[in-house]
N, C-alpha and C. Protein backbone atom coordinates (compact mmCIF):
# COMPACT_ATOMS: atom_id res chain seq x y z
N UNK A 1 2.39 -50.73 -31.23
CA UNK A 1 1.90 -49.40 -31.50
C UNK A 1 0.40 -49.30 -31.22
N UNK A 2 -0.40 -50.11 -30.99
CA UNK A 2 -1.90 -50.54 -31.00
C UNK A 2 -1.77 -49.88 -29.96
N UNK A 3 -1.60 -50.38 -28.98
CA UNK A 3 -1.71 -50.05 -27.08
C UNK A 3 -1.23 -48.28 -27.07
N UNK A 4 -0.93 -47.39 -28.36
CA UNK A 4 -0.87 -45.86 -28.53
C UNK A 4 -2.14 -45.28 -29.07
N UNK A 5 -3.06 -46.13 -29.38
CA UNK A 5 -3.94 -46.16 -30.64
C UNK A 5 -5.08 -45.32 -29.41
N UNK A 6 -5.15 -43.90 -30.14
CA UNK A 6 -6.78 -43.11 -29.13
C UNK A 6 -7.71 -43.25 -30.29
N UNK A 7 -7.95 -43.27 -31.39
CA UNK A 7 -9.28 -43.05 -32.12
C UNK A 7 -8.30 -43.73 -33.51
N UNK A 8 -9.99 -43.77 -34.68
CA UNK A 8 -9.43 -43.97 -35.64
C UNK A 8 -10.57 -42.28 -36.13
N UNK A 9 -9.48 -41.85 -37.26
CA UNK A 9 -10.32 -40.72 -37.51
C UNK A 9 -11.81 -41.06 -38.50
N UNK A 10 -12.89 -40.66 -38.32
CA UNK A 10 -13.92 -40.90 -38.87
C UNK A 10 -13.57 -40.50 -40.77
N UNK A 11 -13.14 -39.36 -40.63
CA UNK A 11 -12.54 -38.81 -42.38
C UNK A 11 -11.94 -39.44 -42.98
N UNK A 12 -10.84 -39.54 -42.38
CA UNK A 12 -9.61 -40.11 -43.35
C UNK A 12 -9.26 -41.75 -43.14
N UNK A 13 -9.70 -41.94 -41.98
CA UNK A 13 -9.60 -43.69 -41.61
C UNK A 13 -8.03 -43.95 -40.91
N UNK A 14 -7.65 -42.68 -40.87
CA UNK A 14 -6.45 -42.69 -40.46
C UNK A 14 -6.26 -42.54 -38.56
N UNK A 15 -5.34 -43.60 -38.19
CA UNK A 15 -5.20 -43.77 -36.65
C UNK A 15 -4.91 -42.40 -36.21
N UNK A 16 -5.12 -41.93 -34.87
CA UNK A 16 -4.78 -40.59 -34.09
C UNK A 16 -4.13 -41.37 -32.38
N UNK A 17 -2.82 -41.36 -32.83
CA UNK A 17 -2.26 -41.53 -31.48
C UNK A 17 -1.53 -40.75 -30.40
N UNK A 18 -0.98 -41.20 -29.23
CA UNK A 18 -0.63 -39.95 -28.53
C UNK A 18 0.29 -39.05 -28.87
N UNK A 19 1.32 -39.81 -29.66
CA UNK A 19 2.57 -39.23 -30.32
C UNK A 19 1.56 -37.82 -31.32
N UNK A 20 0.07 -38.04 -32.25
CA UNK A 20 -0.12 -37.34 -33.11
C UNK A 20 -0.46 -35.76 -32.82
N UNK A 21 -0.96 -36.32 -30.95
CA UNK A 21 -0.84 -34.87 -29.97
C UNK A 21 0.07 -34.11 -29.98
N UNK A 22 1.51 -34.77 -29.88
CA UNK A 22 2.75 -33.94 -30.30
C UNK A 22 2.47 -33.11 -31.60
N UNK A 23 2.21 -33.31 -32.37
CA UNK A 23 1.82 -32.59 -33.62
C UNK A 23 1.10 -31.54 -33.37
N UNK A 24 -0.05 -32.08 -33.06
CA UNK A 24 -1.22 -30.94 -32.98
C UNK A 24 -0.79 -29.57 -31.73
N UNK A 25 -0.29 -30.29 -30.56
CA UNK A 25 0.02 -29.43 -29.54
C UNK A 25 1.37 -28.19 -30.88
N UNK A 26 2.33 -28.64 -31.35
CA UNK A 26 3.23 -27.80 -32.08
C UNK A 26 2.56 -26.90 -32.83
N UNK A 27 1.61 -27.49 -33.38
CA UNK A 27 1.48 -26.45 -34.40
C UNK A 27 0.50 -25.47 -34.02
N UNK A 28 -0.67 -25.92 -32.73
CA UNK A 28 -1.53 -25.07 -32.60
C UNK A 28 -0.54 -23.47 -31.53
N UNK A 29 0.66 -24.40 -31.01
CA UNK A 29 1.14 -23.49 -30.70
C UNK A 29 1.72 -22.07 -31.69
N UNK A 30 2.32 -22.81 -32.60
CA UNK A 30 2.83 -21.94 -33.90
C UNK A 30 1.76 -20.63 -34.40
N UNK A 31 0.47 -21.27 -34.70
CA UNK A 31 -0.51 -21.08 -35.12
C UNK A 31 -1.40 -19.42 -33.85
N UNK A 32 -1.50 -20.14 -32.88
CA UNK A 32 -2.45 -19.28 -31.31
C UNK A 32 -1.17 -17.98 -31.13
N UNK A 33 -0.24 -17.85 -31.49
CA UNK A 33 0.79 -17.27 -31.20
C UNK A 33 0.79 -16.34 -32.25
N UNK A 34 0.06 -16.25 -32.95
CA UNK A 34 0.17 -15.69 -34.44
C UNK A 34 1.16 -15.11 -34.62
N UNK A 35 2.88 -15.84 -34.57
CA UNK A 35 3.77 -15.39 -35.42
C UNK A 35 4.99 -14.94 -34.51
N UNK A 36 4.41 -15.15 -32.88
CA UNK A 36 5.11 -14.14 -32.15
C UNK A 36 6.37 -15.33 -31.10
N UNK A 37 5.95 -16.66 -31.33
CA UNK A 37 6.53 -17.97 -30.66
C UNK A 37 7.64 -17.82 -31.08
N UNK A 38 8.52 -17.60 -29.69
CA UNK A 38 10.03 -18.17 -29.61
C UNK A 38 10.15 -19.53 -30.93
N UNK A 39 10.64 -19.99 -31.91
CA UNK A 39 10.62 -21.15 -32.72
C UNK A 39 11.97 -21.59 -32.00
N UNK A 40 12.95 -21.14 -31.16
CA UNK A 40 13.73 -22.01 -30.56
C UNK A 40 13.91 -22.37 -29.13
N UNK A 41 12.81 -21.50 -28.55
CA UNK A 41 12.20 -21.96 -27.49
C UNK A 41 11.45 -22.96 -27.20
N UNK A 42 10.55 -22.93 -28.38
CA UNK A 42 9.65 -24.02 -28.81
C UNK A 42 10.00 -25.44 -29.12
N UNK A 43 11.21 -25.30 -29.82
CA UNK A 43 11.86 -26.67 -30.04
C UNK A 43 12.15 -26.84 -29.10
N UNK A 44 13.02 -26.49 -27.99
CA UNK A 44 13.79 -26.70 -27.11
C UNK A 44 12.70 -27.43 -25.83
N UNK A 45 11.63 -26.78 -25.52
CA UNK A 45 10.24 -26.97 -24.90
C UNK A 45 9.65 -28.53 -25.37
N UNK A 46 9.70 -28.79 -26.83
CA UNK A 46 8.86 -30.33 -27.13
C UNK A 46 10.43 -31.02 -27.58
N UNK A 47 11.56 -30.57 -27.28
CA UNK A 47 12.28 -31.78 -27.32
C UNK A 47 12.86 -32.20 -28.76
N UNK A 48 12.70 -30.99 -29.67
CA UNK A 48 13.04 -31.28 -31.04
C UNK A 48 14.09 -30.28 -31.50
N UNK A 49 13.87 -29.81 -32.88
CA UNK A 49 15.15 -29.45 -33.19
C UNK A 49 14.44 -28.05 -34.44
N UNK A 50 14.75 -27.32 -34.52
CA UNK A 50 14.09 -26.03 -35.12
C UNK A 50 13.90 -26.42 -36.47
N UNK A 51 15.21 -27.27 -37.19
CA UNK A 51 14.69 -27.55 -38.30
C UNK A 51 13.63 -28.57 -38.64
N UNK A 52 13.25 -29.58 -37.43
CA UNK A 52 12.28 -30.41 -37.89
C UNK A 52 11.24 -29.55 -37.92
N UNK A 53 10.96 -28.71 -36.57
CA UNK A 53 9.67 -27.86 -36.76
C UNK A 53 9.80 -27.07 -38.17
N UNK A 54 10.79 -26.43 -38.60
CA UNK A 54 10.79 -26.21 -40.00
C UNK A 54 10.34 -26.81 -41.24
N UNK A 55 10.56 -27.89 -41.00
CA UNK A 55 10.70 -29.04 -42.38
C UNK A 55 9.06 -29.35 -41.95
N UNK A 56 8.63 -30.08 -41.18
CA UNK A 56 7.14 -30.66 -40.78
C UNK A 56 6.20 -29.62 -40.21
N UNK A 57 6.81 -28.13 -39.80
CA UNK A 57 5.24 -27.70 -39.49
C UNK A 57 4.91 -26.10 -39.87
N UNK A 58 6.08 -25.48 -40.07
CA UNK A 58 5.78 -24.01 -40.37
C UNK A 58 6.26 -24.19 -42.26
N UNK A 59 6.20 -25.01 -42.97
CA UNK A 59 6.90 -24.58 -43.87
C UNK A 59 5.02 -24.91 -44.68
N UNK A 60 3.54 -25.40 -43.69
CA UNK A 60 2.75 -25.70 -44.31
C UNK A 60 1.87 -25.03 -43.42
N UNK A 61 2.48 -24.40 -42.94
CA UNK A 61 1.51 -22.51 -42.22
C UNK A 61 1.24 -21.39 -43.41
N UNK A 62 0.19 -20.97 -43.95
CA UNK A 62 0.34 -19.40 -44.39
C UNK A 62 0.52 -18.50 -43.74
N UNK A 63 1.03 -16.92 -44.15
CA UNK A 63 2.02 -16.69 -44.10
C UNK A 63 0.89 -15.36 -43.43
N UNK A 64 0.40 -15.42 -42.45
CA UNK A 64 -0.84 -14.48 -41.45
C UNK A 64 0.06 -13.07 -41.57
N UNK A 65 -0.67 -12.09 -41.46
CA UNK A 65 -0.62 -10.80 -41.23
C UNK A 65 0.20 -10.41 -39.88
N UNK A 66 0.00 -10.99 -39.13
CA UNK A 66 1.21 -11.05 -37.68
C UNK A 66 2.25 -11.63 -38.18
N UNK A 67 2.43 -12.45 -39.65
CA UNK A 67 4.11 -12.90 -39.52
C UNK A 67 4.56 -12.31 -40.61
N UNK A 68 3.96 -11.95 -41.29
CA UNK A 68 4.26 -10.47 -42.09
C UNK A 68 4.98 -9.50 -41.46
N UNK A 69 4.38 -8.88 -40.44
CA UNK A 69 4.50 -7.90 -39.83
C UNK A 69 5.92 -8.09 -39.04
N UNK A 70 5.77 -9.37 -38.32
CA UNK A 70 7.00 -9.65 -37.44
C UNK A 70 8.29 -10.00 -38.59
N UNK A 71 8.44 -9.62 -39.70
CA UNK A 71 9.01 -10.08 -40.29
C UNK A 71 10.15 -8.34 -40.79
N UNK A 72 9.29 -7.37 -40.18
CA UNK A 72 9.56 -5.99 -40.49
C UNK A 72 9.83 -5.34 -39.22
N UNK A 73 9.72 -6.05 -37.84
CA UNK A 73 10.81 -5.92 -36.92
C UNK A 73 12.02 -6.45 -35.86
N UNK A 74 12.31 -5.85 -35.70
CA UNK A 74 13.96 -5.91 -35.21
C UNK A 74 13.82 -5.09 -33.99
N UNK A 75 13.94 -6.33 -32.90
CA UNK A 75 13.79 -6.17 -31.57
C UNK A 75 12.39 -5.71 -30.82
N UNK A 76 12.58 -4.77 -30.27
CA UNK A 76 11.28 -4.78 -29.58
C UNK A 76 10.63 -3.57 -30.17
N UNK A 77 11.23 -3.58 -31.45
CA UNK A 77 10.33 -1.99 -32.52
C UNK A 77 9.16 -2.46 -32.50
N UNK A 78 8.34 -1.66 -32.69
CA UNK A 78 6.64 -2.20 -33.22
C UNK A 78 6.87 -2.00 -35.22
N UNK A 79 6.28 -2.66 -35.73
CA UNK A 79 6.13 -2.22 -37.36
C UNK A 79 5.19 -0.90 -37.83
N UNK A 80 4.84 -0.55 -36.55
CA UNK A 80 3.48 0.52 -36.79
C UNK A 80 4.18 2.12 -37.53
């Protein structure tokens, strides 16, 4: 696992490897999208499964004003 090893984090002392990019790439996607990301497109795209992205990355997102909103329509309505 060494020969994966890009940094050690200065904060936490904790390793950052390429696999931890997988992470960061998911969630900043979740996140830059504010609310509007296919979530089974997305899985399907990094190779996972909707509930892991469930379980490990949106279930420790708050809950933004765009996913509020997207949460009050159905199809291509606007909430306005």
């Amino acid at each position: 696992m060494a020969r994966w090893l890009i940094q050690i984090d200065a904060a936490t002392g904790q390793p950052h490897t390429i696999y931890s990019l997988r992470h960061t790439a998911i969630c900043m996607r979740l996140v830059l999208s504010h609310g509007k990301v296919n979530i089974y497109t997305l899985a399907k795209n990094a190779g996972t499964s909707v509930d892991q992205i469930e379980r490990f990355y949106t279930k420790y997102l708050p809950l933004s004003p765009e996913l509020v909103r997207n949460l009050h329509v159905f199809g291509d309505d606007d909430a306005d």
